[in-house]
N, C-alpha and C. Protein backbone atom coordinates (compact mmCIF):
# COMPACT_ATOMS: atom_id res chain seq x y z
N UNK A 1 -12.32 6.98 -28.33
CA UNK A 1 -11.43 6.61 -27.25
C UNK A 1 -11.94 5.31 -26.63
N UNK A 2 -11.25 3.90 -26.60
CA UNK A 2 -11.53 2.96 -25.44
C UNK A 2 -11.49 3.44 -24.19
N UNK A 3 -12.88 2.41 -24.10
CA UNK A 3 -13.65 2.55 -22.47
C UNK A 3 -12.95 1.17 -22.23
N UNK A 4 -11.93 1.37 -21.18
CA UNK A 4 -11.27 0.19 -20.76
C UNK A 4 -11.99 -0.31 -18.71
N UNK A 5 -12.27 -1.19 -18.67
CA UNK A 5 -12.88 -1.40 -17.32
C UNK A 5 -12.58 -0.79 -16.30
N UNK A 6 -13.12 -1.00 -15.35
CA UNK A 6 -12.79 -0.39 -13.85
C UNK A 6 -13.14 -1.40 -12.52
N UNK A 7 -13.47 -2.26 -13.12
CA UNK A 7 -13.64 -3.25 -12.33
C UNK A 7 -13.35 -4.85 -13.29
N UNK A 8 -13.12 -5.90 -12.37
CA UNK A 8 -12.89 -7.03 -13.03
C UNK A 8 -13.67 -8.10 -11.77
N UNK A 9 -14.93 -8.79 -12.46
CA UNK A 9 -15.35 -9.72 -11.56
C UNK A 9 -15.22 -11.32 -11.63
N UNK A 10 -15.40 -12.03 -10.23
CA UNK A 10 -14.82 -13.14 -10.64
C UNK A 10 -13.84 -14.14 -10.73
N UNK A 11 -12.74 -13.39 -10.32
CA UNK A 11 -11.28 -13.31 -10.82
C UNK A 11 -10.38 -13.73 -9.17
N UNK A 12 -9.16 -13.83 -9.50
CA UNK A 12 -8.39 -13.71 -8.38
C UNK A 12 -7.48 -12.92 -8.63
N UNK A 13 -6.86 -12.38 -7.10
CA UNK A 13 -6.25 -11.37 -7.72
C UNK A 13 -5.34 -11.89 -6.29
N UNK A 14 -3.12 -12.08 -6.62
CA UNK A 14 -2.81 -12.03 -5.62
C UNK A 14 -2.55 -10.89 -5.13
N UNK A 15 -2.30 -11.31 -3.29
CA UNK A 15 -1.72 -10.22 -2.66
C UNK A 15 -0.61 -9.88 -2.86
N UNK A 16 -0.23 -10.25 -2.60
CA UNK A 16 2.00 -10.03 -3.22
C UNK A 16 2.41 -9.29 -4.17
N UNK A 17 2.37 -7.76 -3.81
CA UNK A 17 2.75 -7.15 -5.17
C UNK A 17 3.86 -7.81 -5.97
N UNK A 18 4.04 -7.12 -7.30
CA UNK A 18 4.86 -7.38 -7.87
C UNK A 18 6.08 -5.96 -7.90
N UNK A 19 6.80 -5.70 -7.39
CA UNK A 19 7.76 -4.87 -7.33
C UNK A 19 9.12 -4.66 -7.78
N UNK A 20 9.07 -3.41 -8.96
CA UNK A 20 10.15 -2.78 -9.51
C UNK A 20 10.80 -1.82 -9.24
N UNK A 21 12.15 -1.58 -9.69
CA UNK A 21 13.17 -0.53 -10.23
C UNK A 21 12.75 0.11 -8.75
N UNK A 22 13.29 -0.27 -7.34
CA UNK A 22 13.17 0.21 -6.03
C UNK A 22 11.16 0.79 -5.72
N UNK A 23 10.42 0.10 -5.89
CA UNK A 23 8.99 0.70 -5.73
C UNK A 23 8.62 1.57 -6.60
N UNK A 24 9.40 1.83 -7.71
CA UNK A 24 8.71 2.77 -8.43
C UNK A 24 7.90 2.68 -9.73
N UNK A 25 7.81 1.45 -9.42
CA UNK A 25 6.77 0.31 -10.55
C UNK A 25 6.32 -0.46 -9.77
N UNK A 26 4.75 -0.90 -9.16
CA UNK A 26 4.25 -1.56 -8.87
C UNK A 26 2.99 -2.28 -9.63
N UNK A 27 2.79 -3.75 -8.75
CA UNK A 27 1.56 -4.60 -10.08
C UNK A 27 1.26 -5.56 -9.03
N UNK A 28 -0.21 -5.78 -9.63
CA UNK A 28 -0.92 -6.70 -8.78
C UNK A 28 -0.99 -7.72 -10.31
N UNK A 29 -1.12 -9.34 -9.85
CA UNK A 29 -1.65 -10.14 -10.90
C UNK A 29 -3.16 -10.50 -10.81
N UNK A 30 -3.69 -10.01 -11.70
CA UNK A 30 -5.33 -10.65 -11.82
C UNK A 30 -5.33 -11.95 -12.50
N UNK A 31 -5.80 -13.00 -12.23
CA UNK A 31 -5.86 -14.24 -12.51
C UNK A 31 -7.29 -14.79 -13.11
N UNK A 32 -7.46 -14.63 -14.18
CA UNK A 32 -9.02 -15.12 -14.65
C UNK A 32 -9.21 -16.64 -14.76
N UNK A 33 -10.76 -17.02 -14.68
CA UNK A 33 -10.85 -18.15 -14.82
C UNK A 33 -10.51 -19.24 -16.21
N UNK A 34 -10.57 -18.08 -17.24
CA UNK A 34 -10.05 -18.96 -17.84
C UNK A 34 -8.35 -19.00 -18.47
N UNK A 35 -7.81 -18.81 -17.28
CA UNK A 35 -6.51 -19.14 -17.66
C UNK A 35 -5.44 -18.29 -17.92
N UNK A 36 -6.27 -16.99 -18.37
CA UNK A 36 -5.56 -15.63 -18.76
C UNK A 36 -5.27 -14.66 -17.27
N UNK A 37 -4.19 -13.87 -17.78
CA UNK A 37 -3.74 -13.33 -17.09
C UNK A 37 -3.53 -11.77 -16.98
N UNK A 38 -3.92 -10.66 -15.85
CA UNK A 38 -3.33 -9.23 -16.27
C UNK A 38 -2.95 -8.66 -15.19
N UNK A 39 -2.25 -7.81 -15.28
CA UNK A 39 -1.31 -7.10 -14.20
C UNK A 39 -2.10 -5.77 -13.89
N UNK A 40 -2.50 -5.11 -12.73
CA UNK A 40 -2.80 -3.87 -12.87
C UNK A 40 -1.97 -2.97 -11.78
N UNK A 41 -1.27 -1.78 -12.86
CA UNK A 41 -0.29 -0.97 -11.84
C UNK A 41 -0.20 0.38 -12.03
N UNK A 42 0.60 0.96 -10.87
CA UNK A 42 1.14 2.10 -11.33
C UNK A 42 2.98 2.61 -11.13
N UNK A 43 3.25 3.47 -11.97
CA UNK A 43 4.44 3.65 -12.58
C UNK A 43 4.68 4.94 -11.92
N UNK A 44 5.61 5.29 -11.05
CA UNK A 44 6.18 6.45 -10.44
C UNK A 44 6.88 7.38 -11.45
N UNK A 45 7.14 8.42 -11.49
CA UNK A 45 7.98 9.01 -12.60
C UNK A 45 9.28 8.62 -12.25
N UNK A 46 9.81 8.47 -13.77
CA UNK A 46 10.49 7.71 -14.16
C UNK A 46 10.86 7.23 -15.53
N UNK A 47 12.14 6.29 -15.32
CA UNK A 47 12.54 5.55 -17.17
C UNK A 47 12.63 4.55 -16.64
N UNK A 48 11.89 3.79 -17.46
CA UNK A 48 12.07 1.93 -17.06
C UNK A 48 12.34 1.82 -18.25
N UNK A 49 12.79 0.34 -18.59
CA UNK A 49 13.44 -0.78 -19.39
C UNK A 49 12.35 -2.31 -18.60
N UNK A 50 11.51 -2.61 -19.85
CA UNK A 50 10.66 -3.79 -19.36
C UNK A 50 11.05 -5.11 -20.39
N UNK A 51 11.15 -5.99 -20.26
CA UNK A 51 11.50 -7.03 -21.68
C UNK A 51 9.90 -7.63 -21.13
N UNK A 52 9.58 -8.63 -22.11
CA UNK A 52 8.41 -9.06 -22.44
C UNK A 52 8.80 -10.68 -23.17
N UNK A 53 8.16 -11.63 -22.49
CA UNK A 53 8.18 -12.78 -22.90
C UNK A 53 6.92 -12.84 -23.61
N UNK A 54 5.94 -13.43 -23.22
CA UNK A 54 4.91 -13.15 -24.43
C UNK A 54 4.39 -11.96 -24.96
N UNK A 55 3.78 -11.64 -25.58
CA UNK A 55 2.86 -10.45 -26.54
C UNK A 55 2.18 -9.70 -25.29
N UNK A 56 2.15 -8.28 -24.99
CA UNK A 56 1.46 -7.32 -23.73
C UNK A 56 0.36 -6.28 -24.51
N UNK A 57 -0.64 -6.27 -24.20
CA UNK A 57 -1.33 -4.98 -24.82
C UNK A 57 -1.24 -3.72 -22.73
N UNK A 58 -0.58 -2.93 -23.16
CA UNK A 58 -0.50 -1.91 -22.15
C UNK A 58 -2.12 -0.57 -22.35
N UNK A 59 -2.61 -0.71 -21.64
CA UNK A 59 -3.62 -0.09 -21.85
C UNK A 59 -3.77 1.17 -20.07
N UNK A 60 -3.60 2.65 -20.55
CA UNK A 60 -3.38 3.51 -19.66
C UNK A 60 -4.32 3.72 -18.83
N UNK A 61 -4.57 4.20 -17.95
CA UNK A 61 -6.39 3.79 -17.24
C UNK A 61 -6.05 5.61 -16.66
N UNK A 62 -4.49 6.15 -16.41
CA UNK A 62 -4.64 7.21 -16.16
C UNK A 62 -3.22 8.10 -15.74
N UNK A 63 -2.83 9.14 -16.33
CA UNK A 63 -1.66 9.47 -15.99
C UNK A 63 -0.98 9.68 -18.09
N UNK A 64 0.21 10.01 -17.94
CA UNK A 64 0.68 10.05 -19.36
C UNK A 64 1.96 9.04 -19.25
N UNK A 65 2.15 8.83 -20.43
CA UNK A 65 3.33 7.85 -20.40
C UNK A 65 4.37 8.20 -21.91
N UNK A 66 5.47 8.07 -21.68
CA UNK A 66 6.40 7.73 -22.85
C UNK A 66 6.96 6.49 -23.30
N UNK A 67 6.62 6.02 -24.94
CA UNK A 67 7.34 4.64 -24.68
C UNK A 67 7.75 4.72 -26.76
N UNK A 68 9.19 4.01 -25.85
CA UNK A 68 10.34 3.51 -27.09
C UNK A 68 10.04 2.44 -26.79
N UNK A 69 9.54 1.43 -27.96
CA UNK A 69 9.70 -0.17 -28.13
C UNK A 69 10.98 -0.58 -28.64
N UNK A 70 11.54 -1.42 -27.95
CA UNK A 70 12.78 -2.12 -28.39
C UNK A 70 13.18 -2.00 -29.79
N UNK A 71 14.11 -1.40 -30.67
CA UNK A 71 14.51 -1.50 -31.76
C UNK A 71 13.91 -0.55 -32.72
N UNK A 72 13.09 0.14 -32.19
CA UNK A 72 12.14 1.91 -32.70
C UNK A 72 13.09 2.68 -32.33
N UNK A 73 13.23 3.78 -32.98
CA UNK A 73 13.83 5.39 -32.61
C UNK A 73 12.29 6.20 -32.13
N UNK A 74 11.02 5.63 -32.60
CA UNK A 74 9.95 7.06 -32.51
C UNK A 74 9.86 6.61 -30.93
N UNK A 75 9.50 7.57 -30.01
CA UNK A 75 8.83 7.35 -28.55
C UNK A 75 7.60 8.51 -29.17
N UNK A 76 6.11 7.68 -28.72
CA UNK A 76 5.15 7.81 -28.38
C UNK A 76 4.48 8.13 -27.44
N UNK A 77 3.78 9.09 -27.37
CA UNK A 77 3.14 9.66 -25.96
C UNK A 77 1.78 8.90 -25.76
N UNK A 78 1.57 8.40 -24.68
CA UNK A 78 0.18 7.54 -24.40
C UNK A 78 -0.68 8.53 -23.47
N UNK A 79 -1.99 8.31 -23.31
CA UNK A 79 -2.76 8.52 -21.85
C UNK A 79 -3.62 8.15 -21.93
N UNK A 80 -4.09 8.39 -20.92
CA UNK A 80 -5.47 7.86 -20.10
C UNK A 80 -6.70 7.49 -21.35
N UNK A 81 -6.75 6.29 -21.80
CA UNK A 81 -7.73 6.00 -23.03
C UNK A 81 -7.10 5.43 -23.98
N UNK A 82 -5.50 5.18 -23.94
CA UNK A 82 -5.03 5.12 -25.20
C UNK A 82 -4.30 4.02 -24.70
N UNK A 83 -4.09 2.94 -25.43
CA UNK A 83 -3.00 1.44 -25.37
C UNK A 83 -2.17 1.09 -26.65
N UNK A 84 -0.72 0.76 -25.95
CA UNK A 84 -0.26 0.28 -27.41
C UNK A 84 0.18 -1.70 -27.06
N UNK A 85 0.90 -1.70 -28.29
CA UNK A 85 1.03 -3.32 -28.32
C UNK A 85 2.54 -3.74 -28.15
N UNK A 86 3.27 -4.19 -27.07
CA UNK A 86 4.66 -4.88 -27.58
C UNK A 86 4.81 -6.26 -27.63
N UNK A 87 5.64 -6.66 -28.93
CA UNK A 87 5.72 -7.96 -29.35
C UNK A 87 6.23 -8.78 -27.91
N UNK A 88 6.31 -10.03 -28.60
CA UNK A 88 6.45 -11.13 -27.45
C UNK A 88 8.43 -11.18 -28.03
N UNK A 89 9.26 -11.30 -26.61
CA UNK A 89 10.60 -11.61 -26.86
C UNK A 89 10.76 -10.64 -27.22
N UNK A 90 10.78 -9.22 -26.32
CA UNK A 90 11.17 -7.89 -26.57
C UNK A 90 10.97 -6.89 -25.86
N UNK A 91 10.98 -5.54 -25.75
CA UNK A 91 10.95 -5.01 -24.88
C UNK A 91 10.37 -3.08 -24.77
N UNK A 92 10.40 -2.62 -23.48
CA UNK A 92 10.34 -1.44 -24.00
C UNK A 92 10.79 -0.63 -23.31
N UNK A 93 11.12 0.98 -23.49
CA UNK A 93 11.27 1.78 -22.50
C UNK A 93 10.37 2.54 -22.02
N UNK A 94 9.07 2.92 -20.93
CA UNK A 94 8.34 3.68 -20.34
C UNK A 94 8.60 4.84 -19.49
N UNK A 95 8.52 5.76 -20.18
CA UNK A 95 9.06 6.87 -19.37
C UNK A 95 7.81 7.50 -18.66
N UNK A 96 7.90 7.83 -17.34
CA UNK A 96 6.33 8.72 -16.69
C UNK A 96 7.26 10.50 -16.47
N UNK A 97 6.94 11.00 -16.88
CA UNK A 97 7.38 12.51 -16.79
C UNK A 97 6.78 13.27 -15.72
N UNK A 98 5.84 12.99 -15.24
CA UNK A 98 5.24 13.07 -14.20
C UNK A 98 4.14 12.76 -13.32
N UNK A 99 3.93 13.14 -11.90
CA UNK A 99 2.73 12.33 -10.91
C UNK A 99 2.50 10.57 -11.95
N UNK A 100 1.72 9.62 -11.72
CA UNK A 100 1.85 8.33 -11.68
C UNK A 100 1.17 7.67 -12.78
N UNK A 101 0.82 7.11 -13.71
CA UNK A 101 0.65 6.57 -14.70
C UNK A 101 0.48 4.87 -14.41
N UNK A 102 -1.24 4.76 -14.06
CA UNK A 102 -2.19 3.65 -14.04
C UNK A 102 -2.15 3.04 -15.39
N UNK A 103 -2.39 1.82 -14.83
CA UNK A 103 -1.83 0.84 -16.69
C UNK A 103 -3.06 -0.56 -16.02
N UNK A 104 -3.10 -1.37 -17.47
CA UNK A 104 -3.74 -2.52 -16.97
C UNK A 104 -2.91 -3.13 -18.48
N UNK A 105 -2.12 -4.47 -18.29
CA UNK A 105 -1.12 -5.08 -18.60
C UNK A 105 -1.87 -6.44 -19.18
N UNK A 106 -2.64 -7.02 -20.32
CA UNK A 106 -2.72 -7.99 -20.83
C UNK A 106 -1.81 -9.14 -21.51
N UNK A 107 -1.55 -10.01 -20.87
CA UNK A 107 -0.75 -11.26 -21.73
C UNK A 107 -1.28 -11.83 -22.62
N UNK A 108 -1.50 -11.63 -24.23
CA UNK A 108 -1.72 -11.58 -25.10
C UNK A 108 -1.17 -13.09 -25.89
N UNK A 109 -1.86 -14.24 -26.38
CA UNK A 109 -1.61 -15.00 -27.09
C UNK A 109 -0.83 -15.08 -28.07
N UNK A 110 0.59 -15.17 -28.32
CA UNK A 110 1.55 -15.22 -29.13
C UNK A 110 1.76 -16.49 -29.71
């Protein structure tokens, strides 16, 4: 199982959430020095629809998740330890079935 961090030093991080689908998706942006970028949030239960401009590695930090990638029939069950990958110029559906589902959101070089 990945040991994904729990802390990030160094970094900036804004205040201004980023806010979805009425509060029931929230994200902070972490801003590294060198240039890269990651979101860290959590997902209320729920079905979202996310599109994706560049390449995302979604990595769960805690909670379960469901996800259909754009143009798949399989939905995949994720949790706490487990990340998948969606392409850049595409999208997905995340379903939380229940209590809240912690994520940390990499923008991935495409």
């Amino acid at each position: 199982m990945p040991s994904f961090p729990t802390q990030f030093t160094g970094v900036t991080v804004t205040t201004k959430a980023n806010i979805y689908f009425d509060g029931k998706v929230n994200s902070h942006s972490v801003l590294f020095p060198d240039g890269t970028k990651k979101t860290l949030g959590l997902i209320h239960p729920g079905s979202f629809h996310f599109g994706t401009g560049a390449p995302e590695r979604m990595e769960i930090v805690a909670g379960v998740c469901r996800v259909t990638l754009d143009g798949k029939n399989a939905v995949r069950t994720y949790a706490a330890g487990q990340s998948f990958d969606v392409p850049g110029k595409s999208g997905f559906i995340i379903e939380v079935p229940e209590g809240i589902c912690e994520y940390i959101c990499s923008y991935l070089a495409g």
